[in-house]
C-alpha atoms as a PDB file:
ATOM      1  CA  UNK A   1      58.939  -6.404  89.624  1.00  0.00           C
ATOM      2  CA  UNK A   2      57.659  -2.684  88.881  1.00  0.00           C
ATOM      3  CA  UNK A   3      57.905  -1.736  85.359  1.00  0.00           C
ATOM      4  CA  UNK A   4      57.794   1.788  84.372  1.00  0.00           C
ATOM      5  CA  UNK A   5      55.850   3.903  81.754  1.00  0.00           C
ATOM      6  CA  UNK A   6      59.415   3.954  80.084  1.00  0.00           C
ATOM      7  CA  UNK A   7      60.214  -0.028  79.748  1.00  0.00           C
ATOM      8  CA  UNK A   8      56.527  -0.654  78.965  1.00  0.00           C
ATOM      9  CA  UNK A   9      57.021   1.858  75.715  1.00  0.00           C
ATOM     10  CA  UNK A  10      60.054   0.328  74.790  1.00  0.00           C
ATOM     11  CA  UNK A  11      58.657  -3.271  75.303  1.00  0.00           C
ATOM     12  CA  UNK A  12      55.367  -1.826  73.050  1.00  0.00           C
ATOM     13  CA  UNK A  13      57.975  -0.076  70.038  1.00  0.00           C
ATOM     14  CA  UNK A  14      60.370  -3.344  69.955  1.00  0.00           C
ATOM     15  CA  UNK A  15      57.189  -5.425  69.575  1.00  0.00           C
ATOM     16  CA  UNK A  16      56.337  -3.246  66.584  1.00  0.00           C
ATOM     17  CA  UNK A  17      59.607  -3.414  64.778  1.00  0.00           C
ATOM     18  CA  UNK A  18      59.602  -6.868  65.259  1.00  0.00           C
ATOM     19  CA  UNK A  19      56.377  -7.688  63.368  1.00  0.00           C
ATOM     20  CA  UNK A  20      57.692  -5.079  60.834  1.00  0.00           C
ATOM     21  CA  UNK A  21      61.285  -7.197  60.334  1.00  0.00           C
ATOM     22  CA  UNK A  22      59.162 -10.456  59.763  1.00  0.00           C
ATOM     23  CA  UNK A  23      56.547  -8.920  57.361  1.00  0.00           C
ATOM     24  CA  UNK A  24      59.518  -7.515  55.546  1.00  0.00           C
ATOM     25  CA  UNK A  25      61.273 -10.570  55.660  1.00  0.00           C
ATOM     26  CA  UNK A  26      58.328 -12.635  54.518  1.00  0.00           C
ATOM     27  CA  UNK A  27      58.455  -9.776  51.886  1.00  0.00           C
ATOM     28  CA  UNK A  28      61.900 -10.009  50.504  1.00  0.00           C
ATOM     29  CA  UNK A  29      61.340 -14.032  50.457  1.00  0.00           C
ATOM     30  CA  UNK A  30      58.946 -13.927  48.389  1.00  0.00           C
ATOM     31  CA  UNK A  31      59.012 -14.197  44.262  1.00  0.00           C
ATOM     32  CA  UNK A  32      58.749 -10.542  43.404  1.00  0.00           C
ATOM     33  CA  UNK A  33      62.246 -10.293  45.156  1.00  0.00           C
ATOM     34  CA  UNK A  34      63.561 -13.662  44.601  1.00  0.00           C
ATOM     35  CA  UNK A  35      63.316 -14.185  40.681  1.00  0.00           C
ATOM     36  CA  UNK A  36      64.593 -11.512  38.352  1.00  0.00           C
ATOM     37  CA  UNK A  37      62.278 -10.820  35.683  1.00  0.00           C
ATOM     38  CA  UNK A  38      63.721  -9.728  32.304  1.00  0.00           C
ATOM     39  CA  UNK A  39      60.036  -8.224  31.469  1.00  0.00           C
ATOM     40  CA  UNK A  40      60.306  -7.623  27.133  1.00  0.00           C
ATOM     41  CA  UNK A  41      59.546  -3.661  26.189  1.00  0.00           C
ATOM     42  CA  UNK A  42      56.220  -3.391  25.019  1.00  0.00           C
ATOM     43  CA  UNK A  43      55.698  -0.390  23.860  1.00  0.00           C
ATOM     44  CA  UNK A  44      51.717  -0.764  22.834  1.00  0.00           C
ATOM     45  CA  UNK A  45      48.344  -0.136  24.402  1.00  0.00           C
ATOM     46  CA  UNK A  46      46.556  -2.999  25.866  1.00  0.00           C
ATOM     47  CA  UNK A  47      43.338  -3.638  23.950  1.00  0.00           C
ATOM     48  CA  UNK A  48      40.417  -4.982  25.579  1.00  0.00           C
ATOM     49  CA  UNK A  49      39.169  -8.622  23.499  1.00  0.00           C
ATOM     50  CA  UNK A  50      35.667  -9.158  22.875  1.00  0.00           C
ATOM     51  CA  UNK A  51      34.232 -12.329  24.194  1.00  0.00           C
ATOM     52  CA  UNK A  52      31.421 -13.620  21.835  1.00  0.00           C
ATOM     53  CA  UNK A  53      33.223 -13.433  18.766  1.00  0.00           C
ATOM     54  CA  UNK A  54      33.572 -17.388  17.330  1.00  0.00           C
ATOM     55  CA  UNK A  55      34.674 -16.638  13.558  1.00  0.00           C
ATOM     56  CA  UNK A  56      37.891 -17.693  12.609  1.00  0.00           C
ATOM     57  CA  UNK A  57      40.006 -14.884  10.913  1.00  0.00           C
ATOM     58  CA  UNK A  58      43.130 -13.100  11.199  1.00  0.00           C
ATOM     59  CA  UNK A  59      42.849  -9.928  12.893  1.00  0.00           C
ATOM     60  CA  UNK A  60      45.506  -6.706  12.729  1.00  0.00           C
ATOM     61  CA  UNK A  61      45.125  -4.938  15.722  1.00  0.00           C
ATOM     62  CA  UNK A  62      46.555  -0.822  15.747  1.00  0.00           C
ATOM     63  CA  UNK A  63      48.054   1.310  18.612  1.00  0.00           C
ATOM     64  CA  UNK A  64      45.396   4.252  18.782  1.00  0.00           C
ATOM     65  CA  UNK A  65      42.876   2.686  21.442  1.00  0.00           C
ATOM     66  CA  UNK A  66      42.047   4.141  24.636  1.00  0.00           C
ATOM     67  CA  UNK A  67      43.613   2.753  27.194  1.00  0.00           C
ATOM     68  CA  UNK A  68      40.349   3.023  29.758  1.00  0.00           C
ATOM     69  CA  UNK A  69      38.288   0.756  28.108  1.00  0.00           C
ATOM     70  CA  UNK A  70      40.983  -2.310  28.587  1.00  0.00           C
ATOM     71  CA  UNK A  71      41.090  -1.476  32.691  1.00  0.00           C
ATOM     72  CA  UNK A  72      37.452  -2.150  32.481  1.00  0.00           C
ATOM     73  CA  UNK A  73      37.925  -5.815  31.727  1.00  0.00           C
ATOM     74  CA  UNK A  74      39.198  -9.176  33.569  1.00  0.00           C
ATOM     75  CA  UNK A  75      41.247  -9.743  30.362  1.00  0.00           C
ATOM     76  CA  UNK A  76      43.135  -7.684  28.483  1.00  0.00           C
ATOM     77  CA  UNK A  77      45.658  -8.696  25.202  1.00  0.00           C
ATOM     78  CA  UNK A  78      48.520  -6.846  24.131  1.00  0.00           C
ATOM     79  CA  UNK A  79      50.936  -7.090  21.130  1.00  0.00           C
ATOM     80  CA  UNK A  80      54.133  -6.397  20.457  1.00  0.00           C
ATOM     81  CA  UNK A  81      55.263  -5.124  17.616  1.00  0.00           C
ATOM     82  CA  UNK A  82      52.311  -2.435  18.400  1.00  0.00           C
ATOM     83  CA  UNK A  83      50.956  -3.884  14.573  1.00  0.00           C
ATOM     84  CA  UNK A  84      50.953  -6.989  14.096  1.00  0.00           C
ATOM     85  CA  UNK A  85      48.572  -9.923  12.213  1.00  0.00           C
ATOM     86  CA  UNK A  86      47.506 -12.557  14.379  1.00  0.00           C
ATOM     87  CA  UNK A  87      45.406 -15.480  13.593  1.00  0.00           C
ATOM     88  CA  UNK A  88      42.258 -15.296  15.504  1.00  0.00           C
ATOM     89  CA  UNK A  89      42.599 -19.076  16.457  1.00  0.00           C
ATOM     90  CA  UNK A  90      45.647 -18.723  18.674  1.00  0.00           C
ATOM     91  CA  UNK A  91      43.615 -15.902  20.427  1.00  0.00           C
ATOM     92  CA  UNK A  92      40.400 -17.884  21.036  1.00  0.00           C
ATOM     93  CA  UNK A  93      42.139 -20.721  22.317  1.00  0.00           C
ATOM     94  CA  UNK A  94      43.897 -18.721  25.296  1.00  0.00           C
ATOM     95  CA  UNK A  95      40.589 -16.972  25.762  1.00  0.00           C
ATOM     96  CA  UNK A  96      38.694 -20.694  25.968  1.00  0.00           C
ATOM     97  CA  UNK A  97      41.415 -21.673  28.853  1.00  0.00           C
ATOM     98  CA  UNK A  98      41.199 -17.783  30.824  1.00  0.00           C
ATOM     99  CA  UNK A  99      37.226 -18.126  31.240  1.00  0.00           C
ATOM    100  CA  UNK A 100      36.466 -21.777  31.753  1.00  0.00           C
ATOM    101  CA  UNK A 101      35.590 -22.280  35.053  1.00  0.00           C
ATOM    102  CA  UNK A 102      38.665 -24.251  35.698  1.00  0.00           C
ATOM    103  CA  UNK A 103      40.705 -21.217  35.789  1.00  0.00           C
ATOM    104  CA  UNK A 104      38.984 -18.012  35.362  1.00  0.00           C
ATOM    105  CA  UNK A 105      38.540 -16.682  39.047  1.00  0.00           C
ATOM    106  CA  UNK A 106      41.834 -18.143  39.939  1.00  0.00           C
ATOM    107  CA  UNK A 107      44.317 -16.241  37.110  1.00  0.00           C
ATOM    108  CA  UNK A 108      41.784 -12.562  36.382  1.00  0.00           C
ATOM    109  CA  UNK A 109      42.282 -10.083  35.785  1.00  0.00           C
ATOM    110  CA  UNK A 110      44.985 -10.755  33.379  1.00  0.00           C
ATOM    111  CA  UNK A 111      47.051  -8.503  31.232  1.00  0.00           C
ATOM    112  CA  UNK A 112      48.102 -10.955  28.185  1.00  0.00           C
ATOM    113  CA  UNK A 113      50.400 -10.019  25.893  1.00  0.00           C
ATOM    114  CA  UNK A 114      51.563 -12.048  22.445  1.00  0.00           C
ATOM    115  CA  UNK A 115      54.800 -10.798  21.533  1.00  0.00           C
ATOM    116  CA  UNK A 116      55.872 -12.370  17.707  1.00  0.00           C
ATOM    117  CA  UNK A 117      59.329 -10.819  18.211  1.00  0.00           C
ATOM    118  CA  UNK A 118      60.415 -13.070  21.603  1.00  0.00           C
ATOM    119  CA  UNK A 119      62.539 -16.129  21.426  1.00  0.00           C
ATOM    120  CA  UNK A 120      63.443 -16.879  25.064  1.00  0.00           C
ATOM    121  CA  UNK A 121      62.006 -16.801  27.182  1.00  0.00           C
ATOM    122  CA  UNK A 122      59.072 -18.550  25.438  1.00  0.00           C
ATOM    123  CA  UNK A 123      56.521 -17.185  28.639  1.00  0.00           C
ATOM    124  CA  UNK A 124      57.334 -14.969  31.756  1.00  0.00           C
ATOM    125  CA  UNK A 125      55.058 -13.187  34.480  1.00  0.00           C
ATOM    126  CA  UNK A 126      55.487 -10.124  35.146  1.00  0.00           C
ATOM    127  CA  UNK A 127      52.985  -8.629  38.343  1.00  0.00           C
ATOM    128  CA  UNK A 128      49.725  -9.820  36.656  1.00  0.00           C
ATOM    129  CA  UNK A 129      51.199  -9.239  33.177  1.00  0.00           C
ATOM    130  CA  UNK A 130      51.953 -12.615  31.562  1.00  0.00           C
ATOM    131  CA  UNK A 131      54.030 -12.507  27.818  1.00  0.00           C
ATOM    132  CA  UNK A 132      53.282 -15.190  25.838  1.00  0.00           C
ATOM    133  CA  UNK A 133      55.942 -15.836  22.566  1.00  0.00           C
ATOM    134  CA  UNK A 134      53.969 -16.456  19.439  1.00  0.00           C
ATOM    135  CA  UNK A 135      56.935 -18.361  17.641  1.00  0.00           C
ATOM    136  CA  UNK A 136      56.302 -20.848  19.470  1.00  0.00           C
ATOM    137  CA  UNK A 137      56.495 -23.864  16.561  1.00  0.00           C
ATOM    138  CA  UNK A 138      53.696 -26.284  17.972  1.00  0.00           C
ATOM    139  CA  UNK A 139      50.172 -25.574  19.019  1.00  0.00           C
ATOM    140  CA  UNK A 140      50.513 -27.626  22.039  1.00  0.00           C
ATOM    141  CA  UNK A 141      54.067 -26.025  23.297  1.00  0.00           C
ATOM    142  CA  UNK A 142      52.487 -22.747  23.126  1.00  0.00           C
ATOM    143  CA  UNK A 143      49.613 -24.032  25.238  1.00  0.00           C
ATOM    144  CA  UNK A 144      51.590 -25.507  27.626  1.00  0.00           C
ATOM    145  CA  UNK A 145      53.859 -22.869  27.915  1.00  0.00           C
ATOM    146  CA  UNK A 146      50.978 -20.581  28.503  1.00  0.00           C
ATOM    147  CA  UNK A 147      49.315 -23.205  31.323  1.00  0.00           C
ATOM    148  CA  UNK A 148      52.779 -23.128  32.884  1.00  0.00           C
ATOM    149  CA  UNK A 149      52.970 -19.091  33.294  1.00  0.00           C
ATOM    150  CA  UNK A 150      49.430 -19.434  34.694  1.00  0.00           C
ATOM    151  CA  UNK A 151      50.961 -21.839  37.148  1.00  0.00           C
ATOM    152  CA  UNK A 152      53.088 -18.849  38.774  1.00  0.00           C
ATOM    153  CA  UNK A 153      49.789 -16.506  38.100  1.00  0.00           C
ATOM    154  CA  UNK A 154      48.344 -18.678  40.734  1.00  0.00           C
ATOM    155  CA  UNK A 155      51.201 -19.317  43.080  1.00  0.00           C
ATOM    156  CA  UNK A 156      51.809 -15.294  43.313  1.00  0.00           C
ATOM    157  CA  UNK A 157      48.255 -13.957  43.318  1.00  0.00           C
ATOM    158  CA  UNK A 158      45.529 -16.822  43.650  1.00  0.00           C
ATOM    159  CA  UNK A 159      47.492 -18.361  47.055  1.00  0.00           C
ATOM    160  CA  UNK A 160      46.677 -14.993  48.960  1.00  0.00           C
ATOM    161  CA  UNK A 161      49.710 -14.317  50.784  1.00  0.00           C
ATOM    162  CA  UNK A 162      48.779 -13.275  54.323  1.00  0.00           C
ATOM    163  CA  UNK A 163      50.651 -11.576  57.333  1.00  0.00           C
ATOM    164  CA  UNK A 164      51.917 -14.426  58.479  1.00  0.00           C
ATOM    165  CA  UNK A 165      51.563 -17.505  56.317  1.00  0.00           C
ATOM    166  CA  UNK A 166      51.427 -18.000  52.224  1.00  0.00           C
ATOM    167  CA  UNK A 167      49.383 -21.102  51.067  1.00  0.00           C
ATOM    168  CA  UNK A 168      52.269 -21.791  48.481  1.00  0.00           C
ATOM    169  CA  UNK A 169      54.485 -22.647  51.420  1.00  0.00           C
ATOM    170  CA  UNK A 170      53.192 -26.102  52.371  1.00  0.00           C
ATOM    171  CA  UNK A 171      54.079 -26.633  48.771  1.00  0.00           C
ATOM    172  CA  UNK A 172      57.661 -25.267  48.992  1.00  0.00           C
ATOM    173  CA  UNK A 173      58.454 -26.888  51.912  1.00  0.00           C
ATOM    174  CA  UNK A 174      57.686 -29.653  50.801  1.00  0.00           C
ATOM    175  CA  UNK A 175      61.296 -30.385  48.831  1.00  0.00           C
ATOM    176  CA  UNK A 176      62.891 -26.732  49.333  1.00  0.00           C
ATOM    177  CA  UNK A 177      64.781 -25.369  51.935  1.00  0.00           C
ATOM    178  CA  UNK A 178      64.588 -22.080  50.132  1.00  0.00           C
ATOM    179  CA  UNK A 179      64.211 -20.092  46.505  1.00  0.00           C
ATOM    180  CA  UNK A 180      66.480 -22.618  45.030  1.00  0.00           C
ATOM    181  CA  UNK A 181      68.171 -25.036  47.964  1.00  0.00           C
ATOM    182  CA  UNK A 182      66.612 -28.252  48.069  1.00  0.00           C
ATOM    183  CA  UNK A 183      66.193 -30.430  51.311  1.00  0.00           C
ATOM    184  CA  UNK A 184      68.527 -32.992  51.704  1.00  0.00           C
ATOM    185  CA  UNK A 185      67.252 -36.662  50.482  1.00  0.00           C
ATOM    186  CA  UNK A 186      65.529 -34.753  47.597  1.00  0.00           C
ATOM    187  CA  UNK A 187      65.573 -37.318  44.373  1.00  0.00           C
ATOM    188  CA  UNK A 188      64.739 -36.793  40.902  1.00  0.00           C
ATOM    189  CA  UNK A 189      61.871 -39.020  41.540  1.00  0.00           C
ATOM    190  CA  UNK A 190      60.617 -36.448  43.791  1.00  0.00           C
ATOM    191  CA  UNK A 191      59.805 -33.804  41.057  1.00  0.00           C
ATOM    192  CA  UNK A 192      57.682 -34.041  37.775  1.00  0.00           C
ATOM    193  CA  UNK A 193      60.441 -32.858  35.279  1.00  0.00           C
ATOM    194  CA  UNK A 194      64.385 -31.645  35.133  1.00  0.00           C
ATOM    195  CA  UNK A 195      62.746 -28.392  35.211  1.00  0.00           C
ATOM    196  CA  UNK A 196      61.261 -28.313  37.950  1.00  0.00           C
ATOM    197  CA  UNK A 197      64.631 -28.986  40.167  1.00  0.00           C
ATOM    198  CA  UNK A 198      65.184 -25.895  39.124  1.00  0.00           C
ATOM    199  CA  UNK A 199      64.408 -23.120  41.599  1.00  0.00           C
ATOM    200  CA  UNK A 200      60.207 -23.697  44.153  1.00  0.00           C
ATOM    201  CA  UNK A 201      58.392 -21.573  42.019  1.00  0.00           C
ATOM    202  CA  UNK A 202      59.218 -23.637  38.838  1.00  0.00           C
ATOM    203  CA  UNK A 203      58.411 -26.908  40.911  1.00  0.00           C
ATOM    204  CA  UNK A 204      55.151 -25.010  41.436  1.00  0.00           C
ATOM    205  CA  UNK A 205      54.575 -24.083  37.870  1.00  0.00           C
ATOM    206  CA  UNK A 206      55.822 -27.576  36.404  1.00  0.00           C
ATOM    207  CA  UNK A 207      53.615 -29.850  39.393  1.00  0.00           C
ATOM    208  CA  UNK A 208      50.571 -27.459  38.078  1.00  0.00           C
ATOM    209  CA  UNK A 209      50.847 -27.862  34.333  1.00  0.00           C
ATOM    210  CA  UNK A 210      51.671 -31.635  34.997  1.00  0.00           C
ATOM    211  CA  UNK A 211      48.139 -31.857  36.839  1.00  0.00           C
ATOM    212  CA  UNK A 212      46.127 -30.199  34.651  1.00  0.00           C
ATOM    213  CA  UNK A 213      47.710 -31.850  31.557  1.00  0.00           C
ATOM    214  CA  UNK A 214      49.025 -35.383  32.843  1.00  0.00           C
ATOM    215  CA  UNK A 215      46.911 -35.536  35.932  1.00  0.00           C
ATOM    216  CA  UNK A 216      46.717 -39.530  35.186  1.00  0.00           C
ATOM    217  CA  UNK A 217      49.968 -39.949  35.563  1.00  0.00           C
ATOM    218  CA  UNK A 218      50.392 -37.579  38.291  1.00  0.00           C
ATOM    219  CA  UNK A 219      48.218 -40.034  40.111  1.00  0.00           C
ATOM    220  CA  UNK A 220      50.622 -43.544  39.022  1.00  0.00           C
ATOM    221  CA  UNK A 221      53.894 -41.476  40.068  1.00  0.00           C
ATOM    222  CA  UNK A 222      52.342 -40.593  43.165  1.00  0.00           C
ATOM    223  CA  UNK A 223      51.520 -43.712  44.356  1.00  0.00           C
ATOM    224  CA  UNK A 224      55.001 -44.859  44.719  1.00  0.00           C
ATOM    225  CA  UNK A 225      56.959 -41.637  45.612  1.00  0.00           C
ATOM    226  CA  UNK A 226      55.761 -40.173  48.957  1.00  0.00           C
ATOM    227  CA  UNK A 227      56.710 -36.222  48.007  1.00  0.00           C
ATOM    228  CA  UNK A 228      54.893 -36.896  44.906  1.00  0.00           C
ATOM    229  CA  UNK A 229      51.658 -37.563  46.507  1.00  0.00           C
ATOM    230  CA  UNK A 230      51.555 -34.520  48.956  1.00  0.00           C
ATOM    231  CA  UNK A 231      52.534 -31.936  45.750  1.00  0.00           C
ATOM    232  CA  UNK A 232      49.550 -33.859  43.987  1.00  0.00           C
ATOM    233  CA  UNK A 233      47.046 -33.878  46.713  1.00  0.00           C
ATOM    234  CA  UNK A 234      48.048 -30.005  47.090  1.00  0.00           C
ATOM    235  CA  UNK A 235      46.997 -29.188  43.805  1.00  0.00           C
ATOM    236  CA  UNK A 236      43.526 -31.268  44.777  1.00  0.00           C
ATOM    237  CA  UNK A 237      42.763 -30.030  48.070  1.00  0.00           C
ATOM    238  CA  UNK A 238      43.824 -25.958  47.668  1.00  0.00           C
ATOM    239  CA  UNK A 239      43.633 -25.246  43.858  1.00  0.00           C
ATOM    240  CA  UNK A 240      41.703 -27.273  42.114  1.00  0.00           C
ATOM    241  CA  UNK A 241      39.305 -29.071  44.399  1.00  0.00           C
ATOM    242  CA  UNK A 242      38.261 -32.767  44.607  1.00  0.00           C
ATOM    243  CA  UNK A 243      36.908 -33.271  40.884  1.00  0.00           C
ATOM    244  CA  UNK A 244      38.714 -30.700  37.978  1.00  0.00           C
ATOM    245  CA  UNK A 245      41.182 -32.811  35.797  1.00  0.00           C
ATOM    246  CA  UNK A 246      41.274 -35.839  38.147  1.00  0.00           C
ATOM    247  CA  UNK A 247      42.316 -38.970  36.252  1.00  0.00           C
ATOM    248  CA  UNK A 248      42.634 -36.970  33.105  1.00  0.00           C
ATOM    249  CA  UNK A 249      44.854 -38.108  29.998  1.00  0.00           C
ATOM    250  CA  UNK A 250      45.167 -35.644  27.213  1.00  0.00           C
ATOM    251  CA  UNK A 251      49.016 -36.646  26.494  1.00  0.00           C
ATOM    252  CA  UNK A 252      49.575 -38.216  22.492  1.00  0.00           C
ATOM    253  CA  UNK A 253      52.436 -40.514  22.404  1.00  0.00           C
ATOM    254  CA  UNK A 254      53.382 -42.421  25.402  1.00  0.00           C
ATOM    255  CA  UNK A 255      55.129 -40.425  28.411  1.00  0.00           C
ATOM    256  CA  UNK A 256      58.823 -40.956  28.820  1.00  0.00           C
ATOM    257  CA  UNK A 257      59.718 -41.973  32.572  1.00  0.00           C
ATOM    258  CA  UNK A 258      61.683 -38.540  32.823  1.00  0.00           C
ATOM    259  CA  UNK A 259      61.193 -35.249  31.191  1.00  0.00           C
ATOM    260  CA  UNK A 260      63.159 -32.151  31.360  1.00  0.00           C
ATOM    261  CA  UNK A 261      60.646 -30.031  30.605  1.00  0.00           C
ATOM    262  CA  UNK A 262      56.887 -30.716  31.024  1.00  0.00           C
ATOM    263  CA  UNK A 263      55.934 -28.411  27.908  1.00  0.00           C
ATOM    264  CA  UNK A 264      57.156 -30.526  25.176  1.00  0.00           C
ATOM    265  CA  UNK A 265      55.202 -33.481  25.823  1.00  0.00           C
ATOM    266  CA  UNK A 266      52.475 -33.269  23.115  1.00  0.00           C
ATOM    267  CA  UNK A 267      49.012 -33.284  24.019  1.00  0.00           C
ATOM    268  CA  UNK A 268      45.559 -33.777  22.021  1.00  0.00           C
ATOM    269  CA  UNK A 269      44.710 -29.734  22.100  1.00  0.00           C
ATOM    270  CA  UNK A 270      41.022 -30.433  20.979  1.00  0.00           C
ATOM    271  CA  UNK A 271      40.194 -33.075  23.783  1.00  0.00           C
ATOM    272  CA  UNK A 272      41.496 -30.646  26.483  1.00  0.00           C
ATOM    273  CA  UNK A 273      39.569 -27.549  25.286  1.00  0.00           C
ATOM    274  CA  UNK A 274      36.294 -29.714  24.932  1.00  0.00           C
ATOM    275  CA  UNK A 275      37.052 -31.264  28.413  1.00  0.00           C
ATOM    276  CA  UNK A 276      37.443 -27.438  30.106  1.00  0.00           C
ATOM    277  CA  UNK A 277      34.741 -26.333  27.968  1.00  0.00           C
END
């Protein structure tokens, strides 16, 4: 069969716009297109937070500060209103979490900001922006909270999404068919909370805080639920590695057999910080 100059063009342009549909398709799949983000206004500049200061205070933070100087750093905190008076400790202990070695290369840089005026939601992502609510009425909700945002921090920017594959796939597929369908068989017992039923990315985000926090009894559930144990050994094998949190227990009361949402389960806030430290 002869081809001509002609057919082999066309055969070299359809090739092209192929690969173009599927990028663009893996694209529009993805959670920049798939999750709608109701990012709060923040109207303030980003202020770059030093990283040697230990003395507990309160500190009131002002508008006029050049903007360059925060670009130069891996972390960045905001607040909104532009004036506000936040106590240093809240502050130090989301600094402790960014730059322990547990998390730092996988969620920087990171533009933080602590809004006092947000209700709901408590945390979103927005790019590598994550708002964290300040009102918040327990130290260990708003840690949890935060741990959970870093969750999707990871999913969306740590994972490197490539031409043709994204890491957080083998997790998706996992139980999900797609954003928000679920494979058929899927049980309750498959998933960590009611939460996390919700849509892949907040299976993600819920399986991640679950490990860090309740990585213990990650491990129990696991042994007798088969989906379980392949979301867990996920988490071990391309986040975390072999060793960070494994058979950790920083939980208070005993765990409930179900929970809707992973972030009000109390946990001992100085034990984790000392174990990450």
């Amino acid at each position: 069969m002869h081809f001509a100059y002609t057919d082999f063009l066309k055969f070299f342009l359809y090739t092209i716009l192929f690969f173009l549909l599927f990028f663009g398709y893996n694209t529009v799949s993805g959670p920049y297109y798939e999750t709608t983000f109701d990012s709060a206004s923040i109207l303030n500049q980003e202020v770059s937070i030093s990283t040697t200061s230990s003395e507990r205070r309160t500190v009131a933070l002002k508008k006029n500060i050049p903007k360059k100087k925060a670009t130069e750093s891996s972390l960045t905190i905001a607040f909104n209103p532009e004036y506000v008076k936040v106590d240093n400790d809240i502050v130090n202990r989301l600094k402790e979490i960014i730059q322990s070695s547990y998390f730092g290369s996988k969620i920087t840089p990171l533009h933080l900001v602590l809004d006092s005026e947000r209700q709901d939601p408590r945390g979103q992502v927005v790019g590598n922006k994550l708002i964290l609510s300040t009102t918040i009425p327990s130290d260990s909700e708003q840690m949890k909270v935060f741990v959970h945002e870093l969750g999707h921090i990871v999913d969306i920017f740590y994972l490197k999404k490539g031409f043709f594959a994204d890491p957080s796939d083998i997790f998706y597929a996992l139980s999900w068919e797609s954003f928000n369908t679920k494979k058929k068989g899927q049980k309750i017992t498959n998933f960590v909370s009611g939460y996390a039923l919700s849509n892949k990315y907040e299976d993600f985000a819920e399986s991640f805080s679950w490990y860090v926090f309740h990585n213990e009894d990650f491990v129990k559930r696991a042994k007798n639920d088969t989906i379980l144990q392949k979301k867990y050994d996920f988490f071990r094998s391309s986040v975390f590695g072999t060793d960070a949190f494994v058979d950790t227990s920083f939980w208070i009361d005993a765990l409930k057999i179900y929970n809707w949402d992973t972030t009000k389960v109390s946990i001992d806030i100085k034990k984790y910080l000392y174990y990450i430290k």
